[in-house]
PDB file of N, CA and C in Angstrom:
ATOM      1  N   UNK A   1     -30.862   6.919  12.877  1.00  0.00           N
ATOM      2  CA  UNK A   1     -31.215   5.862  11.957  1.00  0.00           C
ATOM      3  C   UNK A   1     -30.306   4.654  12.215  1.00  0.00           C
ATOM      4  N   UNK A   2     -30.876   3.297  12.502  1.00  0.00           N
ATOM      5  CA  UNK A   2     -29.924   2.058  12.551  1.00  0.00           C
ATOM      6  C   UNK A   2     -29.673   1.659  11.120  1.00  0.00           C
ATOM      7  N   UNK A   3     -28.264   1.204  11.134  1.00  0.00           N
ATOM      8  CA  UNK A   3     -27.780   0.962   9.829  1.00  0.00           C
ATOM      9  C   UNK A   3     -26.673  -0.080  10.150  1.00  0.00           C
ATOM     10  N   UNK A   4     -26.688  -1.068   9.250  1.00  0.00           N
ATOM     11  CA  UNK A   4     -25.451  -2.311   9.425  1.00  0.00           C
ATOM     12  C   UNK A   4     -24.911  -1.977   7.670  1.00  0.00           C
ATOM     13  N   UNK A   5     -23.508  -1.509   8.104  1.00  0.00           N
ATOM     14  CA  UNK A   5     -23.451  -1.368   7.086  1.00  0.00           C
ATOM     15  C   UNK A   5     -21.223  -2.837   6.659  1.00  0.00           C
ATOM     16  N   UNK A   6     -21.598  -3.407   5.358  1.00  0.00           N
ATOM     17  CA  UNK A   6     -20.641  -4.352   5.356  1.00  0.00           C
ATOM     18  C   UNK A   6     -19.808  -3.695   4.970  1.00  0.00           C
ATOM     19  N   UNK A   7     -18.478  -3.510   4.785  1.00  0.00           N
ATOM     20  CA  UNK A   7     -17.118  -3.512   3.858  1.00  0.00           C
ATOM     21  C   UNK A   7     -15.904  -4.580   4.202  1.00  0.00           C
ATOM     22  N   UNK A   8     -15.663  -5.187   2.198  1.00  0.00           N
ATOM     23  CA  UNK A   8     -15.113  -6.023   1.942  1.00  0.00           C
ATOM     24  C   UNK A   8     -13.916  -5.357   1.443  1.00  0.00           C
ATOM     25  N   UNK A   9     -12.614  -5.835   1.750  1.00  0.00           N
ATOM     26  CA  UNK A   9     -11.386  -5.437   1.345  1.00  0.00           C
ATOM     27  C   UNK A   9     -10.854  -6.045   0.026  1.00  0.00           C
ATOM     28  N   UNK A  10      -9.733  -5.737   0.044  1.00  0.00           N
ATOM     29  CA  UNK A  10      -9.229  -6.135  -1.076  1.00  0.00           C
ATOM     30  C   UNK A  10      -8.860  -7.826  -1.197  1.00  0.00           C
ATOM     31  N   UNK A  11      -8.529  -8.243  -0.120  1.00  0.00           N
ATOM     32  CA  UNK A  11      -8.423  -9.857   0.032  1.00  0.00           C
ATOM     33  C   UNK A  11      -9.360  -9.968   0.174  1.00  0.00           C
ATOM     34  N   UNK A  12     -10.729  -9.770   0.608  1.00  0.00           N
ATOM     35  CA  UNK A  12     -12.245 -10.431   0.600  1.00  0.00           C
ATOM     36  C   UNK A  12     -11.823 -10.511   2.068  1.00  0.00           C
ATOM     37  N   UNK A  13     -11.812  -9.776   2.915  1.00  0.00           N
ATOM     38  CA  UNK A  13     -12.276  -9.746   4.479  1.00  0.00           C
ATOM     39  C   UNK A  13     -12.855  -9.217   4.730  1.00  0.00           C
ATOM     40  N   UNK A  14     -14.251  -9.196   5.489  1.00  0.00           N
ATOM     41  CA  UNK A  14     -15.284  -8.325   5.460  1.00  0.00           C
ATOM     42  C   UNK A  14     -15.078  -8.245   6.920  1.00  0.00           C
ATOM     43  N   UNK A  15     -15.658  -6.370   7.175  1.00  0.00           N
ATOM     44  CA  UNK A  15     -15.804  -6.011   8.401  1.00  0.00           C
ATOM     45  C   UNK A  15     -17.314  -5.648   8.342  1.00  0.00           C
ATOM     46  N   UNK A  16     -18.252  -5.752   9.515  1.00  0.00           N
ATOM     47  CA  UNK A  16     -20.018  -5.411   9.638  1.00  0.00           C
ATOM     48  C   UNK A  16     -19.771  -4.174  10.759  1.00  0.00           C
ATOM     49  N   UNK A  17     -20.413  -2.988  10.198  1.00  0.00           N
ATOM     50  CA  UNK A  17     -20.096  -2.376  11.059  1.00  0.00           C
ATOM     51  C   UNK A  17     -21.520  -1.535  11.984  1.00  0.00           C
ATOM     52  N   UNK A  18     -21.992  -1.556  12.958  1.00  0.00           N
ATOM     53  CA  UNK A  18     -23.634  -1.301  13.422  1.00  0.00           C
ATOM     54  C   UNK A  18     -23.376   0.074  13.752  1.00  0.00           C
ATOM     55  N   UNK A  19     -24.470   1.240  12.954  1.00  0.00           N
ATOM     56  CA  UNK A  19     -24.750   2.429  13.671  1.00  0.00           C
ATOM     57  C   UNK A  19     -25.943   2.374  14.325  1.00  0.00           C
ATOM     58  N   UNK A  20     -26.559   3.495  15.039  1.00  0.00           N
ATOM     59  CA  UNK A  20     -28.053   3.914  15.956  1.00  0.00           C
ATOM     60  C   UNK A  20     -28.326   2.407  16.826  1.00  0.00           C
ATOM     61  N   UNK A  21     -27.560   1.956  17.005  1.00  0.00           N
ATOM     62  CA  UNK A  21     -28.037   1.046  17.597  1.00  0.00           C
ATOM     63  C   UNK A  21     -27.455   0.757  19.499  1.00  0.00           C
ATOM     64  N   UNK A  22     -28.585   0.802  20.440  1.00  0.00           N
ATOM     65  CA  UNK A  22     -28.125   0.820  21.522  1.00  0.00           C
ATOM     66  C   UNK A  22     -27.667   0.186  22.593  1.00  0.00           C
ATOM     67  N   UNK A  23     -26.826   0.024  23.174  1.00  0.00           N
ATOM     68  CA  UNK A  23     -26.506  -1.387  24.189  1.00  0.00           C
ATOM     69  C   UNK A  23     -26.170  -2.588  23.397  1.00  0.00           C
ATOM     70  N   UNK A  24     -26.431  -3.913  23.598  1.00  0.00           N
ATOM     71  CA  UNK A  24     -26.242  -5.035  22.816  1.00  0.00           C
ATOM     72  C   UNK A  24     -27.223  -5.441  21.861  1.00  0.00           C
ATOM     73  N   UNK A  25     -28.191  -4.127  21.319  1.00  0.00           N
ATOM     74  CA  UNK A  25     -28.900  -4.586  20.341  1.00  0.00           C
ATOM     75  C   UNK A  25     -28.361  -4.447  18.624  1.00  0.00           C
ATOM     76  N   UNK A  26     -27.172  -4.347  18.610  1.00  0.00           N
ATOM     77  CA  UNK A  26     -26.348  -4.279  17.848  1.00  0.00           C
ATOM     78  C   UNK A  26     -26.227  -5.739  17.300  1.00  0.00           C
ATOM     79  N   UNK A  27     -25.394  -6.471  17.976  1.00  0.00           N
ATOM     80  CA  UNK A  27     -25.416  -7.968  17.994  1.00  0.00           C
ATOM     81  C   UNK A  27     -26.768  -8.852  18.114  1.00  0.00           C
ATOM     82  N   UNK A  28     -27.736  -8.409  18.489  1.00  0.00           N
ATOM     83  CA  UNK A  28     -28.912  -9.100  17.900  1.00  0.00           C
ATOM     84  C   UNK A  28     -28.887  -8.428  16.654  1.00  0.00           C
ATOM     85  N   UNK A  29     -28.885  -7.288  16.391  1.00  0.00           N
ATOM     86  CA  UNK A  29     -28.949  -7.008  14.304  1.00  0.00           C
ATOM     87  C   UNK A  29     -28.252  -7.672  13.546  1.00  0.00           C
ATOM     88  N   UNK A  30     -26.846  -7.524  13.836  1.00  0.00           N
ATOM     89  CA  UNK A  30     -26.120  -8.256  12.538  1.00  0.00           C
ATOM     90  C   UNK A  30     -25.409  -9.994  12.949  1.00  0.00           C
ATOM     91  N   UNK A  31     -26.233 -10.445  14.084  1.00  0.00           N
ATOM     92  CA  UNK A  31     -26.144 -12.040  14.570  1.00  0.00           C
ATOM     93  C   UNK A  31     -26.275 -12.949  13.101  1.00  0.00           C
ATOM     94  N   UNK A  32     -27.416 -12.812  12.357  1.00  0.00           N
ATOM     95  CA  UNK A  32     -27.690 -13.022  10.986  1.00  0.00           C
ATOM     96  C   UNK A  32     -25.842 -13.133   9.896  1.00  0.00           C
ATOM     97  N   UNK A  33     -25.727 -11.869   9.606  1.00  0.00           N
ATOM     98  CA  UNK A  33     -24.432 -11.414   9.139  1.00  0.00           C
ATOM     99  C   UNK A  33     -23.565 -12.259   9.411  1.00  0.00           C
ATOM    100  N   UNK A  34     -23.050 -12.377  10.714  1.00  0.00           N
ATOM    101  CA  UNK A  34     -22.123 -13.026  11.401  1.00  0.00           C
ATOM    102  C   UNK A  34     -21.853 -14.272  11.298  1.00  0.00           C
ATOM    103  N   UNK A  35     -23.607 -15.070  11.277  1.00  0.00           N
ATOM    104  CA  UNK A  35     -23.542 -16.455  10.774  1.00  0.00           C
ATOM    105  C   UNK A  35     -23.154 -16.680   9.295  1.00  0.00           C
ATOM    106  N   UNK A  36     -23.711 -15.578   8.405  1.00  0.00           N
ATOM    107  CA  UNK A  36     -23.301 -15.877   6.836  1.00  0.00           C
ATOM    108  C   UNK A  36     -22.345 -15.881   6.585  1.00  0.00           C
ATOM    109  N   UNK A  37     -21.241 -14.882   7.353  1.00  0.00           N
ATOM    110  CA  UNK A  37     -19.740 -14.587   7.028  1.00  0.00           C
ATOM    111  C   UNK A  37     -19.072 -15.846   7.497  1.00  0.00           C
ATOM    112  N   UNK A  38     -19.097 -16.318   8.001  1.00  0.00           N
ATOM    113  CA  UNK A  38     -18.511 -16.920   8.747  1.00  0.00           C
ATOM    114  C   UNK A  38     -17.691 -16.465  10.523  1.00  0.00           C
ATOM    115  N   UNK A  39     -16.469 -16.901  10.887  1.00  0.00           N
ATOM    116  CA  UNK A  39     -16.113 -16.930  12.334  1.00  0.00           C
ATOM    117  C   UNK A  39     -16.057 -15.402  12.169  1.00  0.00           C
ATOM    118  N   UNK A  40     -16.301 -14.353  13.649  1.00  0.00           N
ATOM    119  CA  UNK A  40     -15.855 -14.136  13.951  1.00  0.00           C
ATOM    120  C   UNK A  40     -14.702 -13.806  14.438  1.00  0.00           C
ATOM    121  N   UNK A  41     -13.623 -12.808  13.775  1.00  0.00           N
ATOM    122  CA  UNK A  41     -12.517 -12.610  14.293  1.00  0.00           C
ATOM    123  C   UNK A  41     -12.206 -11.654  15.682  1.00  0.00           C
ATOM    124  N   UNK A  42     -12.736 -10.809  15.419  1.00  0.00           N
ATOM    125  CA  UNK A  42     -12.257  -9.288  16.486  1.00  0.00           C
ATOM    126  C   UNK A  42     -13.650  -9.134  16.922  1.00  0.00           C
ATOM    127  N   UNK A  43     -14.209  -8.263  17.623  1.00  0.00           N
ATOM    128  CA  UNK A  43     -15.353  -7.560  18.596  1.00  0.00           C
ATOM    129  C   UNK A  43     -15.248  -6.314  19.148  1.00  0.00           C
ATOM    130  N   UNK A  44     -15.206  -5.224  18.751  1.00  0.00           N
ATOM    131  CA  UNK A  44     -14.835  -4.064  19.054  1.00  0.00           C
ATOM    132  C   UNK A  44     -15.750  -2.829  19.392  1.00  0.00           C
ATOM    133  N   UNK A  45     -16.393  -2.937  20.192  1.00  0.00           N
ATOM    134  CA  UNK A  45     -17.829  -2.163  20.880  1.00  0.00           C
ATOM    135  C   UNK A  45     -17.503  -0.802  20.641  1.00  0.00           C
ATOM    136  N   UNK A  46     -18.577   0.020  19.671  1.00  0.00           N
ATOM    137  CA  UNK A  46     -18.289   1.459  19.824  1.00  0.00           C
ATOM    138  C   UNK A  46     -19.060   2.180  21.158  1.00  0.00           C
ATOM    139  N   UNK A  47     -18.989   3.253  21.211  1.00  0.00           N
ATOM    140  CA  UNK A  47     -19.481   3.933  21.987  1.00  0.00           C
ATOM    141  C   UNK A  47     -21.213   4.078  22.183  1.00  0.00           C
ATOM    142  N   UNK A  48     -21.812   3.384  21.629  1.00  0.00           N
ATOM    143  CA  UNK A  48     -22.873   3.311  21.455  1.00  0.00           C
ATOM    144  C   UNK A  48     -23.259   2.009  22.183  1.00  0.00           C
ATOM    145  N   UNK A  49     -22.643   1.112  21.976  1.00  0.00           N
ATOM    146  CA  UNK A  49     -22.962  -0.252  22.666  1.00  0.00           C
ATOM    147  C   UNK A  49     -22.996  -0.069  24.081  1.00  0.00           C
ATOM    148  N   UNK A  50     -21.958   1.172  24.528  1.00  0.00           N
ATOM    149  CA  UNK A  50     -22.283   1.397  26.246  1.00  0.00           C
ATOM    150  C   UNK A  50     -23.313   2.482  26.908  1.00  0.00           C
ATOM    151  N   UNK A  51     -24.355   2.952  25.535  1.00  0.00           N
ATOM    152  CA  UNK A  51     -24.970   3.693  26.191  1.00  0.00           C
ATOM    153  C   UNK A  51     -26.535   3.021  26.418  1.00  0.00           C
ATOM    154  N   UNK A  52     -27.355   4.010  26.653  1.00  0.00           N
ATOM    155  CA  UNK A  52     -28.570   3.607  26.978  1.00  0.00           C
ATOM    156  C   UNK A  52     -29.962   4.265  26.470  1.00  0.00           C
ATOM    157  N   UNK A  53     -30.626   3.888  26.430  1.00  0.00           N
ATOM    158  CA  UNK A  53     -31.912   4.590  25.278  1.00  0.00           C
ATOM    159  C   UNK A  53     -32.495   6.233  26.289  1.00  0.00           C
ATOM    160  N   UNK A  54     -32.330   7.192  25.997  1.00  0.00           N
ATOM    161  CA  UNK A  54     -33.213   8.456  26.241  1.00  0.00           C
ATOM    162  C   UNK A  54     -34.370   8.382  26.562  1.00  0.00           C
ATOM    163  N   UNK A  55     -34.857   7.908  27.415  1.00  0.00           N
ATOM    164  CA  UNK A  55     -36.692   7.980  27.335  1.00  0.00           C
ATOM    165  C   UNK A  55     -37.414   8.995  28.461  1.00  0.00           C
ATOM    166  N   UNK A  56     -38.024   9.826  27.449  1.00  0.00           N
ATOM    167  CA  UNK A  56     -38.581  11.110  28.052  1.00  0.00           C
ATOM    168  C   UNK A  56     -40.086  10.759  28.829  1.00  0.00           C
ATOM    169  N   UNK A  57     -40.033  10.388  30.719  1.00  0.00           N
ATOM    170  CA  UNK A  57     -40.860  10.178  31.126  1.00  0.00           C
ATOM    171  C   UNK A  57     -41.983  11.551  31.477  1.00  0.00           C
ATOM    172  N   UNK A  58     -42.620  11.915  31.776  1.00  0.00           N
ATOM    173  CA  UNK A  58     -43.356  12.417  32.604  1.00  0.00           C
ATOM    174  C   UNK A  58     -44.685  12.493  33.911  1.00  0.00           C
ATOM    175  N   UNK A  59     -44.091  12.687  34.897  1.00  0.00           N
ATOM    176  CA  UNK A  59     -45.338  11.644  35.475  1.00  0.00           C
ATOM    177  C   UNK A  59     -46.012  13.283  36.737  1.00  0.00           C
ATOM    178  N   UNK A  60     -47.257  12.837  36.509  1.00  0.00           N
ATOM    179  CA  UNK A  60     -48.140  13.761  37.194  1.00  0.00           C
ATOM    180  C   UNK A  60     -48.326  12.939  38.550  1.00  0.00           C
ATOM    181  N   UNK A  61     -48.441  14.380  39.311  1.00  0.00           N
ATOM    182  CA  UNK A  61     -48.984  13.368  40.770  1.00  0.00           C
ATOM    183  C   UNK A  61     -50.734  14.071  40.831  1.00  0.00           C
ATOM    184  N   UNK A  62     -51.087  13.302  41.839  1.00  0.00           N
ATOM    185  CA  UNK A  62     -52.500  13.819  41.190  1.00  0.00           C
ATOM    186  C   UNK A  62     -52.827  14.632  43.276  1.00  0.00           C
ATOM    187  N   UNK A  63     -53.592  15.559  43.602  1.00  0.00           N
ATOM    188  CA  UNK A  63     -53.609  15.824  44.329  1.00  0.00           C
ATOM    189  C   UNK A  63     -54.726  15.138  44.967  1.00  0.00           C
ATOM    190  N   UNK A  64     -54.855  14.819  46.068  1.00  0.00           N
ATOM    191  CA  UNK A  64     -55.890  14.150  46.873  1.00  0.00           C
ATOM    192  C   UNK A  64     -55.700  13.408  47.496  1.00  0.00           C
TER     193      UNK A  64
END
């Protein structure tokens, strides 16, 4: 499940933090966010941002 989820601290610093989400489609989700909050401080790619989507091909050859 993709989920952006915010937490605000006790001084009002908010961190956005992206789950299920793959490669740099993270930063197209919470690009939105980013503009409302204001700057950008830190950028810290989880392990998810370096992977890549699973896609279960199957391909027949056909005889002839």
């Amino acid at each position: 499940m993709k989920t952006i989820e915010i937490i605000v601290d006790n001084k009002g610093e908010c961190t956005a933090q992206t789950k299920g989400f793959m490669g740099t489609a993270c930063r197209d989700a919470s690009k939105f966010i980013e503009r409302a909050l204001g700057v950008v401080q830190s950028d810290t790619p989880t392990a998810e941002a370096y992977g890549t989507a699973v896609i279960d091909q199957r391909l027949h050859q056909s005889e002839g």
